[in-house]
Structures are given as C-alpha cells and as structure tokens.
Protein backbone atom coordinates (compact mmCIF):
# COMPACT_ATOMS: atom_id res chain seq x y z
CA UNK A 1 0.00 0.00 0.00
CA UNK A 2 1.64 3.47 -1.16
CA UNK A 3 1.15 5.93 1.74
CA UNK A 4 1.08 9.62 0.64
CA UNK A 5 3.18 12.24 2.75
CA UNK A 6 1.82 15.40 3.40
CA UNK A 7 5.21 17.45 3.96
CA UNK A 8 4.47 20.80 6.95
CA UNK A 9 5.03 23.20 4.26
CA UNK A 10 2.32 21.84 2.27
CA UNK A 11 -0.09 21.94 5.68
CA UNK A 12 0.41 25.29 6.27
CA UNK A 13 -0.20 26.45 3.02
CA UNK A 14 -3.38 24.54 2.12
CA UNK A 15 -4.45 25.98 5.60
CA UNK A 16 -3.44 29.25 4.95
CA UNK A 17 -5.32 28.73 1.47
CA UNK A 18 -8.20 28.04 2.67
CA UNK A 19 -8.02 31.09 4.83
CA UNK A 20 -7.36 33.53 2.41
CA UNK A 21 -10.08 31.98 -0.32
CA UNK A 22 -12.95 32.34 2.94
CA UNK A 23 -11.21 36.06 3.21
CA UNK A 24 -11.58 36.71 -0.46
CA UNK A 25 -15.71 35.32 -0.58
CA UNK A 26 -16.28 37.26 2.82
CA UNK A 27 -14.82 40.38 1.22
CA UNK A 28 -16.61 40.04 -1.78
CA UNK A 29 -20.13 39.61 -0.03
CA UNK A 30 -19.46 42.55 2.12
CA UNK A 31 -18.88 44.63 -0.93
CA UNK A 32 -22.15 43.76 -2.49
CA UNK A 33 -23.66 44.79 0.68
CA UNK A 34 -22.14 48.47 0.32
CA UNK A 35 -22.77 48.97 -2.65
CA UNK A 36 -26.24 47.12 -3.10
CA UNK A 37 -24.74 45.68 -6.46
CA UNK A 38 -24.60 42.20 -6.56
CA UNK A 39 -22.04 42.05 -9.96
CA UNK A 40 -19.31 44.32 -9.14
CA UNK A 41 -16.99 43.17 -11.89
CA UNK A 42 -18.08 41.02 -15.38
CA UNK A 43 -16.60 37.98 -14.46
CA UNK A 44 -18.85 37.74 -11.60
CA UNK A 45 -21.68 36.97 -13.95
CA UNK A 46 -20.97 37.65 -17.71
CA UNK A 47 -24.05 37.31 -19.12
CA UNK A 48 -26.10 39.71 -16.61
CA UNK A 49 -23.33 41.77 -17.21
CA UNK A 50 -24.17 42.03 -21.28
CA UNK A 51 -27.70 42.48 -20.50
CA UNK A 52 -26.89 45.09 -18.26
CA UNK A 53 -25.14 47.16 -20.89
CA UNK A 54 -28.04 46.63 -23.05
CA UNK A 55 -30.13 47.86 -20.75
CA UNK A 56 -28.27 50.69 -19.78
CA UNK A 57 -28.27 51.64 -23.37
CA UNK A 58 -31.47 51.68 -23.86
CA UNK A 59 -31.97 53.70 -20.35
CA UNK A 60 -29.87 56.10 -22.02
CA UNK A 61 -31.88 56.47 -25.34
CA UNK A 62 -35.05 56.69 -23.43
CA UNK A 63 -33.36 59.57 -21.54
CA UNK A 64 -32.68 61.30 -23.97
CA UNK A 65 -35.96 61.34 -26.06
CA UNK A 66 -37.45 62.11 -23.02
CA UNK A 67 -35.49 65.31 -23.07
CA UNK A 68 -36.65 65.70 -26.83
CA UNK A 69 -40.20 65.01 -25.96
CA UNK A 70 -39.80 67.77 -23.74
CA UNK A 71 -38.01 70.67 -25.82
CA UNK A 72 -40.80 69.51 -28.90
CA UNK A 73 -43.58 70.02 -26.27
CA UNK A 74 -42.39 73.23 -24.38
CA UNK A 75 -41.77 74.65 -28.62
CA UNK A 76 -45.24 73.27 -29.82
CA UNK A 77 -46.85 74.94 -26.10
CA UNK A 78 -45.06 78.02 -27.10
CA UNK A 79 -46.72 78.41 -30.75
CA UNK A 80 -50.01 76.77 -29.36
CA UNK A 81 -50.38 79.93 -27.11
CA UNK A 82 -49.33 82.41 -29.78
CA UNK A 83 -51.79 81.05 -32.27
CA UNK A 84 -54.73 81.18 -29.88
CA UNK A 85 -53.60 84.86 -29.21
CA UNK A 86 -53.13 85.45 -33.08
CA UNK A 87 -56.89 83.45 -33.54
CA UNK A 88 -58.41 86.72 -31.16
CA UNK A 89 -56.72 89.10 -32.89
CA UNK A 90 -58.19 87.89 -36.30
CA UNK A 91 -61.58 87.86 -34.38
CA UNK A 92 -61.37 91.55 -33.69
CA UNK A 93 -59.98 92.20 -37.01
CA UNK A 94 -63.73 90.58 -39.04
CA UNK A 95 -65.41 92.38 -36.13
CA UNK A 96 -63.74 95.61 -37.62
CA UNK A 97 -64.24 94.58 -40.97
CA UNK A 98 -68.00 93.88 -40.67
CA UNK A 99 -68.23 97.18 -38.68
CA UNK A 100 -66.52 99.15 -41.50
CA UNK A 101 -69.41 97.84 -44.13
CA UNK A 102 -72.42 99.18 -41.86
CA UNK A 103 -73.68 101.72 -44.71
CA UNK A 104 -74.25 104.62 -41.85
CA UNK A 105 -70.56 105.01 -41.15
CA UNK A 106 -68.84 107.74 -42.91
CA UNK A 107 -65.33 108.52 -43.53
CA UNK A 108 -65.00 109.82 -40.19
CA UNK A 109 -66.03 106.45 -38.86
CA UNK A 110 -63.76 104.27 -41.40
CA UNK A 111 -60.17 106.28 -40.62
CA UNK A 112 -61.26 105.06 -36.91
CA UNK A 113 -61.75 101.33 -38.28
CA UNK A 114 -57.87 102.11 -40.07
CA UNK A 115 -56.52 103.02 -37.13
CA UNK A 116 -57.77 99.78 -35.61
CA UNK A 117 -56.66 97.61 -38.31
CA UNK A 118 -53.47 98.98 -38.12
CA UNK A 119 -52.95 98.29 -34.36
CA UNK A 120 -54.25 94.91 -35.22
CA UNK A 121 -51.48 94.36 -37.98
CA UNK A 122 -48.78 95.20 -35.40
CA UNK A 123 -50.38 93.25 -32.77
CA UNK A 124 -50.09 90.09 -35.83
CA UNK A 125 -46.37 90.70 -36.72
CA UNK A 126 -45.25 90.85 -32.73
CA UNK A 127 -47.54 87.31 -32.47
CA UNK A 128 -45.40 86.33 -35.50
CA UNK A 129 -42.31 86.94 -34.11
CA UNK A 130 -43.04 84.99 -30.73
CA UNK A 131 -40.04 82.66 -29.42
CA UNK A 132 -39.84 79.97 -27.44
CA UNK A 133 -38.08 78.77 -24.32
CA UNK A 134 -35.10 78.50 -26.04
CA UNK A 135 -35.05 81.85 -28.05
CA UNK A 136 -36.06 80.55 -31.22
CA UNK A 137 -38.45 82.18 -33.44
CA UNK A 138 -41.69 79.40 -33.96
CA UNK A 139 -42.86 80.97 -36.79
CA UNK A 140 -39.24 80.94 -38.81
CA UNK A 141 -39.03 77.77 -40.32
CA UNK A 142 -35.48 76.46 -40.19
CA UNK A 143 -34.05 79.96 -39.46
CA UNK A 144 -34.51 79.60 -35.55
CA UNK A 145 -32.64 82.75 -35.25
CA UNK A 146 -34.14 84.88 -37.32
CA UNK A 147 -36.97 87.20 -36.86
CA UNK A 148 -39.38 86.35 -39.77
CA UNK A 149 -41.54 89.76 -39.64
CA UNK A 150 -40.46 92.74 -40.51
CA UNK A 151 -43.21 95.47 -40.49
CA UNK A 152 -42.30 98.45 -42.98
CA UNK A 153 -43.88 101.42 -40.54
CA UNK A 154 -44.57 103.96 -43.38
CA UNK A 155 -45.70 101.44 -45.95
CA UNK A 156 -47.05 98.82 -43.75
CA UNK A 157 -45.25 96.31 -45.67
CA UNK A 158 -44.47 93.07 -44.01
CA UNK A 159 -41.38 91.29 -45.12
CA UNK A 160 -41.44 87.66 -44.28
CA UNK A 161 -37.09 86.61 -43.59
CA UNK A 162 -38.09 82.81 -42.38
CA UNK A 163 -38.52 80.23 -44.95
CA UNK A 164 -40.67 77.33 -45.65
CA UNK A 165 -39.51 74.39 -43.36
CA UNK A 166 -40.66 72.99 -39.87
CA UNK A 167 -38.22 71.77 -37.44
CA UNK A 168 -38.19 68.44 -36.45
CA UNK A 169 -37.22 66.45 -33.39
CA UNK A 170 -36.61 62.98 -33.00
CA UNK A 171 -39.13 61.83 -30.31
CA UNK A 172 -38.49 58.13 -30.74
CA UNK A 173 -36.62 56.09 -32.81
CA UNK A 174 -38.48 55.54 -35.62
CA UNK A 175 -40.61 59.03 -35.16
CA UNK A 176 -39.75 62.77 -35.73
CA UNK A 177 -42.16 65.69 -34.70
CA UNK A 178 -42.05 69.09 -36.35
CA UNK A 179 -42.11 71.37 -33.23
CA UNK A 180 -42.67 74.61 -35.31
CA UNK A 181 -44.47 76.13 -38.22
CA UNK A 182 -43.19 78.33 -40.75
CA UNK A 183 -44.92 81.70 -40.87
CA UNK A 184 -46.53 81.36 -44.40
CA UNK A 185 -48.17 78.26 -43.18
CA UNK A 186 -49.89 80.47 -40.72
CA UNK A 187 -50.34 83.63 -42.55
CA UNK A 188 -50.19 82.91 -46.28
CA UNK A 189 -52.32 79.56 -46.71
CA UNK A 190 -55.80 77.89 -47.24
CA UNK A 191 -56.58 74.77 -45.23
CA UNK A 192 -56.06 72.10 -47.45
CA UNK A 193 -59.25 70.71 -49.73
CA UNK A 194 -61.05 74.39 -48.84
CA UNK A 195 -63.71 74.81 -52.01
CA UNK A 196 -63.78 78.11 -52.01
CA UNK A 197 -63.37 81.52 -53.97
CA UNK A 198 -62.35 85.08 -53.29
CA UNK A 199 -64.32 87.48 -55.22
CA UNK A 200 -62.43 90.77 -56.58
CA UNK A 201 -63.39 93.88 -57.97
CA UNK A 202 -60.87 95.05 -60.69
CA UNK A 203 -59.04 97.99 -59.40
CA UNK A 204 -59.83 100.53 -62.62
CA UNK A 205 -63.42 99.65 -62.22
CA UNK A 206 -65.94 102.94 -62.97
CA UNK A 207 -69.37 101.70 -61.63
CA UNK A 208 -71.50 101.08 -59.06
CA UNK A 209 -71.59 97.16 -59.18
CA UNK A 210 -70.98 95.47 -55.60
CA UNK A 211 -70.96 92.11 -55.84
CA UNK A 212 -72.09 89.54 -53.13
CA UNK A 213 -69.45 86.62 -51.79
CA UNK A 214 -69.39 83.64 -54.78
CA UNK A 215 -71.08 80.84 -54.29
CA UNK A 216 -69.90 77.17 -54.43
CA UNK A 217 -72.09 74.05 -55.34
CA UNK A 218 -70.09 70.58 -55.63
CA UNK A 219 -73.36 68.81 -55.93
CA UNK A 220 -74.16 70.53 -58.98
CA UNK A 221 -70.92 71.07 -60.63
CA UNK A 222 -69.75 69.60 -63.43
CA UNK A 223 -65.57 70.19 -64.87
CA UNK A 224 -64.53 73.95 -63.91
CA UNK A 225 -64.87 73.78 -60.06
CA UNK A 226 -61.28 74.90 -59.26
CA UNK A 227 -60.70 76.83 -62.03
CA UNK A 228 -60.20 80.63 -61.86
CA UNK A 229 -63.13 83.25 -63.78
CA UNK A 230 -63.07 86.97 -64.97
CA UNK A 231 -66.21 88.42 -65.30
CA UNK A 232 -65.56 91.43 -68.31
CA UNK A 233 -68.44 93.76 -68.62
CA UNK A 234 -69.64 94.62 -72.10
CA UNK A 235 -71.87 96.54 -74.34
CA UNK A 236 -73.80 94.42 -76.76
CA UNK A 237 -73.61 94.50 -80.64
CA UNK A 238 -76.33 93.92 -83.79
CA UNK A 239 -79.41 92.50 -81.93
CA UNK A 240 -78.19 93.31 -78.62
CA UNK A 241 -76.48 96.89 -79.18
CA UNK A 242 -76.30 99.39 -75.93
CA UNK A 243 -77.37 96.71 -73.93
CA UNK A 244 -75.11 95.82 -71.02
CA UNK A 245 -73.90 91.96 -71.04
CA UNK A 246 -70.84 90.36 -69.93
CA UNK A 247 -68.25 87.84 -71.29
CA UNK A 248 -66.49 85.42 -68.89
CA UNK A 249 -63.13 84.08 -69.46
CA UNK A 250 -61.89 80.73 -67.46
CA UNK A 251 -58.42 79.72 -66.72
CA UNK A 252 -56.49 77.06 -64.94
CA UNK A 253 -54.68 77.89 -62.04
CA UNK A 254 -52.76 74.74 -62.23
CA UNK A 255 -51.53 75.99 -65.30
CA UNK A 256 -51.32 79.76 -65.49
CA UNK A 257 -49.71 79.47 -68.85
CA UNK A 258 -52.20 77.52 -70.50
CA UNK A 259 -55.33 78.58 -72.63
CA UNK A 260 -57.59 81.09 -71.86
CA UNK A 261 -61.38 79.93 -72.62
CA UNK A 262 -64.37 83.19 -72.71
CA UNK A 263 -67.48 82.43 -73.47
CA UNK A 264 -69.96 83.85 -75.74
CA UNK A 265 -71.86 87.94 -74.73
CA UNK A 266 -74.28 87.30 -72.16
CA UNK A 267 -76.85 89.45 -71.56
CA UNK A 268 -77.15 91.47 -67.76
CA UNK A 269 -79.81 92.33 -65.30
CA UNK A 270 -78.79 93.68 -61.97
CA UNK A 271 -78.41 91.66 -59.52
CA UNK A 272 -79.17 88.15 -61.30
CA UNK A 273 -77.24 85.59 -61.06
CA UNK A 274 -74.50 85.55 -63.11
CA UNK A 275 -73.17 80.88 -63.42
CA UNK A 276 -69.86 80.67 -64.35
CA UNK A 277 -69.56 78.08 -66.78
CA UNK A 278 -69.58 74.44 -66.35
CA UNK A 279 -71.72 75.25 -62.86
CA UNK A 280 -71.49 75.08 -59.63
CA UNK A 281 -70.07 78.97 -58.87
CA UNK A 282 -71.89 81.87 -59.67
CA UNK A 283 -72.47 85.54 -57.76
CA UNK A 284 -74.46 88.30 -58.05
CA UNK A 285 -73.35 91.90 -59.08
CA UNK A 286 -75.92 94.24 -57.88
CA UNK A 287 -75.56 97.88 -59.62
CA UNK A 288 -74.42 99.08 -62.30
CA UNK A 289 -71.36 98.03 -64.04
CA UNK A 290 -70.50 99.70 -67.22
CA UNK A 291 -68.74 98.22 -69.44
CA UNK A 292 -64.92 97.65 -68.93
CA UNK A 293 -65.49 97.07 -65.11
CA UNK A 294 -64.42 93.52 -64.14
CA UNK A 295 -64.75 91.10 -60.96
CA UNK A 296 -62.57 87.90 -60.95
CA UNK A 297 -63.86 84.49 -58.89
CA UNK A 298 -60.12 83.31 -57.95
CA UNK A 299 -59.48 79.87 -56.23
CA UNK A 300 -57.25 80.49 -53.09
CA UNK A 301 -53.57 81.07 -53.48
CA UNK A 302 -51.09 80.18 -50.86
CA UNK A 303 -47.63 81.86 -50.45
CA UNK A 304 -46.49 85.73 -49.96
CA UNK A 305 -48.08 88.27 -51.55
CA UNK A 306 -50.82 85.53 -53.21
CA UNK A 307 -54.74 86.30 -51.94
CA UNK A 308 -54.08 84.65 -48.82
CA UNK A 309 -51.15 86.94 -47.66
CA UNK A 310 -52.81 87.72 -44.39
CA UNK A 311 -51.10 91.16 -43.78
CA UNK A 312 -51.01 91.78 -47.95
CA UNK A 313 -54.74 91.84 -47.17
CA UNK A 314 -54.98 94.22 -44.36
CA UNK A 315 -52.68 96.18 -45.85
CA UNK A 316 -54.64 96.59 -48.64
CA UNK A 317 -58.07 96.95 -47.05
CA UNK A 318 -56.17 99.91 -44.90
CA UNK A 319 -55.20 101.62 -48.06
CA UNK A 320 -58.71 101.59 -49.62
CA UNK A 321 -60.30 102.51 -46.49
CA UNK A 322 -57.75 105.65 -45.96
CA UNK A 323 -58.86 106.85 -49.08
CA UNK A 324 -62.25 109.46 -48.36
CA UNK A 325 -65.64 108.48 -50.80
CA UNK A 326 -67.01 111.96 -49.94
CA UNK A 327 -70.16 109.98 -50.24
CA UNK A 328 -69.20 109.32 -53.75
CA UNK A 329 -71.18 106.04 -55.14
CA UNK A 330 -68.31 104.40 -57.25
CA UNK A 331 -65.94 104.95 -54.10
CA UNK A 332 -68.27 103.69 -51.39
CA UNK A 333 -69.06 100.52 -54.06
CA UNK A 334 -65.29 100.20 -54.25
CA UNK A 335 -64.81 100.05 -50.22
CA UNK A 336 -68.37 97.79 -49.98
CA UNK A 337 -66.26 95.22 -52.75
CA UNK A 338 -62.88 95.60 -50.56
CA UNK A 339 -64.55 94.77 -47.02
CA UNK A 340 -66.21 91.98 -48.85
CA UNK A 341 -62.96 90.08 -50.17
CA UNK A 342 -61.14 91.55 -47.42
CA UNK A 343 -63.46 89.50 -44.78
CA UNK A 344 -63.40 85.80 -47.23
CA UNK A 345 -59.71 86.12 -47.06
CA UNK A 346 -59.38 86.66 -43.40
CA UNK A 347 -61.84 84.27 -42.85
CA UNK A 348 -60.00 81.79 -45.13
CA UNK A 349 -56.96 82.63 -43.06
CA UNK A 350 -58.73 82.40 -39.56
CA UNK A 351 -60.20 78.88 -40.72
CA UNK A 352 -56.23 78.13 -41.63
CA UNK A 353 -54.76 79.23 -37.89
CA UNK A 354 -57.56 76.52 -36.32
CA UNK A 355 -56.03 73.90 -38.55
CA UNK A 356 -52.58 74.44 -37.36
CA UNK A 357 -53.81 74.94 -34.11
CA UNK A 358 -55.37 71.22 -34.36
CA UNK A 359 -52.35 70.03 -35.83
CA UNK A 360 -50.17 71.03 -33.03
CA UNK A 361 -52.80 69.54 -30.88
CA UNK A 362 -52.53 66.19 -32.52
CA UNK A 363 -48.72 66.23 -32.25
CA UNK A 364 -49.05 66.93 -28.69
CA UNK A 365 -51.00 64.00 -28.11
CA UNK A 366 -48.60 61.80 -30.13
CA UNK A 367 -45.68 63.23 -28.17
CA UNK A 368 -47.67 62.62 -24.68
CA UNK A 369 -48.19 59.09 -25.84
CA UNK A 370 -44.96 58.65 -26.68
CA UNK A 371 -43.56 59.74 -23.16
CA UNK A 372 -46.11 58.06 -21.15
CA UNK A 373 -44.75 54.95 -23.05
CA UNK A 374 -41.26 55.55 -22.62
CA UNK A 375 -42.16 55.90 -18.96
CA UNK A 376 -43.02 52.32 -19.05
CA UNK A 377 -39.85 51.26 -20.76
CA UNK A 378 -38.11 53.21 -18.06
CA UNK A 379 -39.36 51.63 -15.18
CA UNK A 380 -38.97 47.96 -16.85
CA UNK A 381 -35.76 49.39 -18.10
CA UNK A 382 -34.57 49.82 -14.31
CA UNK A 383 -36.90 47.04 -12.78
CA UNK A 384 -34.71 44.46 -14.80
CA UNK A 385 -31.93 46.12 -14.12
CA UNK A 386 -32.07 45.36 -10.32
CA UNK A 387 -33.28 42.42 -11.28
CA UNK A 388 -29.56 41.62 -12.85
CA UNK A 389 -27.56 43.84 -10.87
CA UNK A 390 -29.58 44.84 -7.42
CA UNK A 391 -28.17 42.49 -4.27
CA UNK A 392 -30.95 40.48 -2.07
CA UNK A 393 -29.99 41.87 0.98
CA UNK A 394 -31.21 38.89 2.81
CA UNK A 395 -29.63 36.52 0.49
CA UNK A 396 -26.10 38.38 1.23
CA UNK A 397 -26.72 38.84 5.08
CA UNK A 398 -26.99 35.28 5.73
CA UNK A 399 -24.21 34.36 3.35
CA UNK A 400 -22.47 36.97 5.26
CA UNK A 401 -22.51 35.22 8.55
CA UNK A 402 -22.36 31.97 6.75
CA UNK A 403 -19.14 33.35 5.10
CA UNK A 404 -17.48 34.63 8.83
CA UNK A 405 -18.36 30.70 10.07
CA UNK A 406 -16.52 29.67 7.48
CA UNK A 407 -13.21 32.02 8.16
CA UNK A 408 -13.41 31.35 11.61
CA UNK A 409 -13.46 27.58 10.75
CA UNK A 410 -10.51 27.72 8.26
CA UNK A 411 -8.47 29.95 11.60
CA UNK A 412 -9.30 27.65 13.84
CA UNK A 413 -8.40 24.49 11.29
CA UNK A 414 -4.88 26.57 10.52
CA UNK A 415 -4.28 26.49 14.13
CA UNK A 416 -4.69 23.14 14.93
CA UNK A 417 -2.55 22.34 12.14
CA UNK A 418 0.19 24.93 13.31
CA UNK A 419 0.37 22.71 16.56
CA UNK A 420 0.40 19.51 15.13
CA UNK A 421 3.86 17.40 15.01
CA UNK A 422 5.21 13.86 14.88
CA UNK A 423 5.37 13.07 18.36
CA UNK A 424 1.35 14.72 19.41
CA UNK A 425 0.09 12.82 16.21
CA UNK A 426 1.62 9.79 17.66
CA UNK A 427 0.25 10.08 21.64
C-alpha cells in the first residue's frame, strides 16, 4: 500500500489557502452589501453583465428622447399659445371689418376702423415673431434665429425673412415631430381641400356694381370647379347693341400658362345671377357696371403676396379705407367690394390658424403618448436592471454570517494544524 506524505510546508499552506479563499468570498459579499450591487466586476456573472449594458443603453436612449419630448412640447406649447392669441386678434380684425361695411358710417367712422386695423397688424407681426423657451423664433421655419416679420412702418409692408420648413425632433426612434411652423403656413395659406373663392373687384373699375361673396355648389358642378373666372363687362352688338352683357373668361390655375377659354356675350340684369360656366359657382353683381369694369372668382392662393397673404390683405383693405368716398357712389361701391374680399380672405386665413392649431394639438397627443410609453420602458428598463444587478440583501446577510463561520473555521483548522507534530500525532 503506497502511503502519501503530506510534507508541513504543504499543511500550512493549504491551511493558509483556505483562509485567504474564505477572506476573499467574505470580502466580496461585504462589498455587495455596500454597494447594493450584486455584480461588481463582469466575471462575476458575464451574461447579466451584457444584458446590463443593453439595458443601460437603452436607459440612455429613453433619456434622452425624453429630453426631446420635452423641448418639442415646451416649442409646440409656445406656438399653441401664440396662435390662440393670433386666432383673437383675427376675431377683432372681421369684427372691424364687418363694422366698416355698416352703410351709416362715414369717412369719419372708417379712418377710426384704419386706425384699428393697423394696431391689429402690429399686434399680428409681434404674435409672428413669438419665441420659445429657447429663443427661437416658432414661426421661422429652419431659421430659428431669425426674426421672420419685418413690419415696414410707413408702408405697412411686411417682409417675411423665415422660410418654408418645420423643425423636427426625433421623439423616438423611428418618429420625428415638427415642433414649429413656418410663418406662411400660418399667414399665407388655405386649409387644405377648402372649395372656395375670393371674389375681386378690378381695381380701374368705374361703376357702381358690388358684388355679393361667390357661391360654391359641388353637388351641382360639373368640370370647372377649381378653375379661376373673370367676369368682363360689355356693351352688346347687332341684336343686342347698348345693352349691357358680360363675357367670362376661365383659366387654370394649375396651369397659369395655358389657354384662356371666354365664353360667348351674355346678356345682364342687376343683380341676377351671373353661373360661371360648367356650374357650380356663380355671384351676383348688384348695380351698375358699365362696361370695362371687371370682378374675378379666384381659387385660393397660398404663399407671400398671393390672396391669402394675411397682412397683404390688411394692408390693402387699410389703403382703400384711408382713401375718403365723400359719399361718392363708385368709391363707397369700391370700399363695400374691398370689405367683402377683405373678410373671405381673413376668414379663409382664420379657418387656416384653427387647422394648425389642431395640428399642433394632434402632435401633442402623439408626443404625450410617446412619453407616457417611454415611462413604461423606463421603469422595466430599471426594474430588470435590479433584477440583474440589485443584491438580495437577505440573500447576502446570511451568506455573510455563513461566510465569517466559514473564516473562523478555516483559523481555527490553521491552528490546529500549526500545533500539530510527529510526536502529538503519535500520543
């Protein structure tokens, strides 16, 4: 039988092993207790460690669309407010406007309707140029930093400097959310699939014909809904000489170079209706025309200086109504046929503002849904992170105490070896 010998060096060092290997488990439970992490290094468990930087990644993203979710929201709250302050101040301006038309009122009383307007205007170019939280202009487009307004005080020109984009945030990672407008699609545009048309009288016009707002059938229209018509006053020839009648030319807007169609004289009787052709829009003209006065049915336009330029139209309707009619009845039709376009094209433009105003509603919502969402992620971002990471505090306060048993063992085993020799082994 071969009998093994344990030599004393090789005692004292597998007690002294064992020792330092309790010392090392000990220490390493009483670090997970101060810290409250139960992986302190990778190699204590590799694959909760990889999860854990996924997880922490993801933490991170969430962060920071969070903080995107927030800068889009504080810009779109920003532009929400000016637009419900720019929605009253359109109010009061068709108050004015319908005030200006009541027949009674005088020159007197329309110079106190211009001065009115004109505070108005101002009070739309500082709403224009309202910032947000950061300093940036909402109404800019991409040009953050620049103020898109510019009000020309003696011409009462405004000069838009912004341009046509909307500046987006990424809110998720798949999504973007434009947290601004650009300034023309406040001030210069039609909400979209709007059937309807601005009536104008020409500006050389000599008679007394005030027409009444166009009127727009879809049910009863045929091709030319959309297109754009000029009503040209004329005297009649052969059969119909000095009789008034009218021609009416139609165009494409969608093509402003292509042809020009007019139909054939038509005779006139004050206020008739006068059907463009193909149906579905006609007005009335009221008056008396002679001929060479015009009145164009235009679809709306969007864009600066177009006939949805909001402040292209006040300015306008201030000019005409500076101008005294000394009760003259081709200047007083002239102002009635200015207040009348003036108040389609505001109200065009006021219907506009509530779409935007929606819109930035329904971003909102998507933006709130989105953060309530990554809330979720959040806390089952961290929840599974202490799951991985987090010490049971029970778990380690037993093996704590089970781990000082166990050095105290391995002491007490290293000193009974320390004492042992030949000649005790042998009594």
């Amino acid at each position: 039988m071969m009998v093994t010998r344990i030599s004393t060096s090789q005692f004292y060092q597998n007690s002294l092993n064992g020792i330092l290997n309790q010392q090392s488990e000990l220490t390493q439970v009483q670090s997970q207790l101060s810290s409250g992490l139960a992986v302190q290094t990778p190699s204590d468990n590799p694959l909760a460690a990889a999860q854990a930087v996924v997880l922490s990644q993801d933490a991170t993203m969430n962060s920071t669309f969070a903080s995107n979710q927030e800068q889009v929201t504080n810009s779109l709250g920003a532009e929400e407010n000016a637009l419900n302050s720019i929605t009253t101040t359109m109010q009061s301006v068709l108050e004015n406007i319908v005030q200006a038309g009541d027949s009674t009122m005088g020159d007197t009383g329309h110079q106190s309707i211009v001065t009115a307007l004109t505070n108005l205007r101002t009070q739309l170019v500082a709403l224009g140029n309202t910032t947000d939280t950061n300093g940036q202009y909402v109404f800019s487009g991409y040009q953050g930093a620049t103020q898109p307004f510019q009000l020309n005080s003696a011409t009462g020109a405004v000069t838009y400097l912004g341009d046509q984009g909307q500046r987006s945030v990424q809110v998720s990672q798949s999504l973007q959310v434009a947290g601004s407008d650009s300034g023309t699609d406040v001030f210069d545009r039609v909400s979209p699939g709007t059937q309807a048309y601005i009536t104008q009288a020409g500006s050389s016009n000599t008679g007394t014909g005030v027409f009444a707002p166009a009127s727009v059938s879809i049910a009863n229209s045929r091709n030319n809904v959309g297109k754009d018509f000029t009503v040209t006053f004329a005297t009649g020839t052969g059969a119909n000489a000095g009789q008034m009648g009218y021609t009416i030319s139609m165009t494409d807007p969608t093509n402003p170079n292509g042809p020009v169609t007019t139909t054939a004289w038509q005779a006139y009787t004050s206020g008739s209706t006068i059907a463009m052709p193909g149906g579905g829009v006609s007005f009335v003209v009221p008056g008396a025309p002679p001929a060479g006065d015009t009145f164009t049915l235009d679809t709306p336009k969007n864009g600066v200086g177009s006939n949805m330029d909001l402040f292209q139209t006040l300015n306008n309707l201030i000019n005409t109504l500076s101008i005294p009619s000394n009760n003259n009845a081709v200047a007083s039709a002239a102002i009635a046929n200015a207040l009348t376009s003036a108040n389609k094209q505001v109200q065009l433009n006021y219907d506009n503002v509530q779409t935007v105003i929606t819109s930035i509603g329904a971003r909102m919502n998507e933006v709130e849904a989105l953060g309530n969402t990554g809330t979720q992620l959040g806390l089952s971002d961290t929840q599974q992170l202490g799951n991985l990471l987090d010490v049971n505090m029970y778990s380690a306060t037993s093996n704590l105490e089970l781990r000082q048993v166990a050095l105290q063992a391995a002491i007490q085993s290293f000193s009974v070896v320390q004492k042992a020799n030949l000649f005790s082994m042998n009594a």
